[in-house]
Protein backbone atom coordinates (compact mmCIF):
# COMPACT_ATOMS: atom_id res chain seq x y z
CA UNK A 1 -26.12 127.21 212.96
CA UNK A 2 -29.77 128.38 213.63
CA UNK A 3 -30.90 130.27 210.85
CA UNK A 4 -32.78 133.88 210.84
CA UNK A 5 -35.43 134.75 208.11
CA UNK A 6 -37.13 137.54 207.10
CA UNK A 7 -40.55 137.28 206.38
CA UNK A 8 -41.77 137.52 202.49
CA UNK A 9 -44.78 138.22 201.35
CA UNK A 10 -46.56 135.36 199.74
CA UNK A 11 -48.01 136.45 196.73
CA UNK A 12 -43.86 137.36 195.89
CA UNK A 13 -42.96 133.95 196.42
CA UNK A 14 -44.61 132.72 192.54
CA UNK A 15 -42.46 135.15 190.83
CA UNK A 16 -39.55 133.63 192.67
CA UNK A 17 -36.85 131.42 190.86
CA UNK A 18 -36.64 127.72 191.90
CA UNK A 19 -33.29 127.99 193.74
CA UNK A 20 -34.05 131.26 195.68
CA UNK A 21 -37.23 129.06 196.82
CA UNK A 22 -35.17 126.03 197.95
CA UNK A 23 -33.15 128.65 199.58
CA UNK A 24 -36.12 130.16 201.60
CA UNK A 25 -36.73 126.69 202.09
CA UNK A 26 -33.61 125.48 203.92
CA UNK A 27 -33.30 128.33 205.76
CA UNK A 28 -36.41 127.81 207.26
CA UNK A 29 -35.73 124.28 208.12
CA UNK A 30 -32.43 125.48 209.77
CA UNK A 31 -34.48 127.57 212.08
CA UNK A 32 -34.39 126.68 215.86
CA UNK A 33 -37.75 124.85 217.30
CA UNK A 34 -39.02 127.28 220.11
CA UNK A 35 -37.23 129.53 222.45
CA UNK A 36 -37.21 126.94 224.98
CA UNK A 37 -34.54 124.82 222.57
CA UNK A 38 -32.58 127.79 221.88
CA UNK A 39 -29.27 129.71 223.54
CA UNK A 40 -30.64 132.90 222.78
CA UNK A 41 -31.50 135.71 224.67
CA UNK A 42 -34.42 137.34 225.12
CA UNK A 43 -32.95 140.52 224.23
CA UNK A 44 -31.15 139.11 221.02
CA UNK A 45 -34.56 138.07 219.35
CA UNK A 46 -35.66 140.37 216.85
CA UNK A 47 -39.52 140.40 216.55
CA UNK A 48 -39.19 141.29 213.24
CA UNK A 49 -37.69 138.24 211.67
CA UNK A 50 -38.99 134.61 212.16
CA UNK A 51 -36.42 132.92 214.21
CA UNK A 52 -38.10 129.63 215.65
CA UNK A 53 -40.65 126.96 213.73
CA UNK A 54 -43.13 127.73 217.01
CA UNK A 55 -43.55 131.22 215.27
CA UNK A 56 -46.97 130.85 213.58
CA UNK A 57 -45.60 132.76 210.63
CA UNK A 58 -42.92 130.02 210.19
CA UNK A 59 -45.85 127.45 209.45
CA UNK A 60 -47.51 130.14 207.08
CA UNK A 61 -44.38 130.87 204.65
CA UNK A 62 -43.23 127.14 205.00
CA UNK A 63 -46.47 125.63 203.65
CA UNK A 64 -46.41 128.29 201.07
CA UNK A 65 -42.93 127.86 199.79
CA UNK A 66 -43.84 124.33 199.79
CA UNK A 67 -46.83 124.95 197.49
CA UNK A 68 -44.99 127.08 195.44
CA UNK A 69 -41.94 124.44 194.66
CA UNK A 70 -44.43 122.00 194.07
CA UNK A 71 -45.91 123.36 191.02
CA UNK A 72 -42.54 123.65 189.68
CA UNK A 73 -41.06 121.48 187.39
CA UNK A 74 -38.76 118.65 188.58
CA UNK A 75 -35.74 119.90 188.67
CA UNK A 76 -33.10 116.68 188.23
CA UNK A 77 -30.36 116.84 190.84
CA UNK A 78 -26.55 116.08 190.34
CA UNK A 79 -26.94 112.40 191.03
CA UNK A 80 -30.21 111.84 188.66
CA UNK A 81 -28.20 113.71 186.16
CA UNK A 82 -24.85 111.73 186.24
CA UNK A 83 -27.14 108.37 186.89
CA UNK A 84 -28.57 109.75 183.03
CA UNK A 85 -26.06 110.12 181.29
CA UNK A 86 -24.39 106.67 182.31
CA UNK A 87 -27.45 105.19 180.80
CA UNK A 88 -27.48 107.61 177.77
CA UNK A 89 -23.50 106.57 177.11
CA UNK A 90 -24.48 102.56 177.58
CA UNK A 91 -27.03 102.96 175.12
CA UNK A 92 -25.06 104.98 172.60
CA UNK A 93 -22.18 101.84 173.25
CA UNK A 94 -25.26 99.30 172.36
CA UNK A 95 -25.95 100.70 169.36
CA UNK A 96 -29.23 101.93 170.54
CA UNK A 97 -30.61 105.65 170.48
CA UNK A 98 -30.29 107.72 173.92
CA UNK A 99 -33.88 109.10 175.32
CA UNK A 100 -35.05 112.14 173.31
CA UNK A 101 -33.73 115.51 175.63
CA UNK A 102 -37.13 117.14 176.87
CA UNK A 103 -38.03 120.35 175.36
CA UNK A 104 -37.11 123.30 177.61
């Protein structure tokens, strides 16, 4: 389903946690391309809101959601996580030491 999103200010989005910025982030990729590619009506579209990636304020928030997740830290998704502790529990079964845990 074609997503609707409501435009943020950019300076807000550094102040934002990680997943509400992945969030943003999907919802914007969920929007439709241009009008031309969408069902819609003109009368449904709410100027208001960024509905299509055409919209040049689409391009704007996207880069800078972008920017923003990049100076995060990595955050390790369920597979890296379960692939890490596998390796941790082989090593503890060698005799060997797991990886030190990273500060937090």
């Amino acid at each position: 389903m074609p997503s609707i999103v409501t435009p943020v200010p950019i300076a807000d989005l550094t102040g934002w946690p990680t997943k509400r910025l992945l969030a943003l982030r999907d919802a914007l990729l969920r929007c439709e391309d241009s009008f031309d590619c969408s069902d819609a009506h003109f009368d449904e579209i709410d100027p208001a809101r960024i509905r299509f990636k055409a919209d040049p304020r689409w391009a704007e928030l996207y880069d800078a959601t972008r920017a923003a997740l990049r100076a995060r830290e990595h955050v390790p998704s369920r597979r890296e996580r379960k692939l890490q502790r596998t390796r941790d529990a082989a090593a503890r079964s060698r005799g060997r030491e797991p990886r030190p845990k990273r500060a937090r």
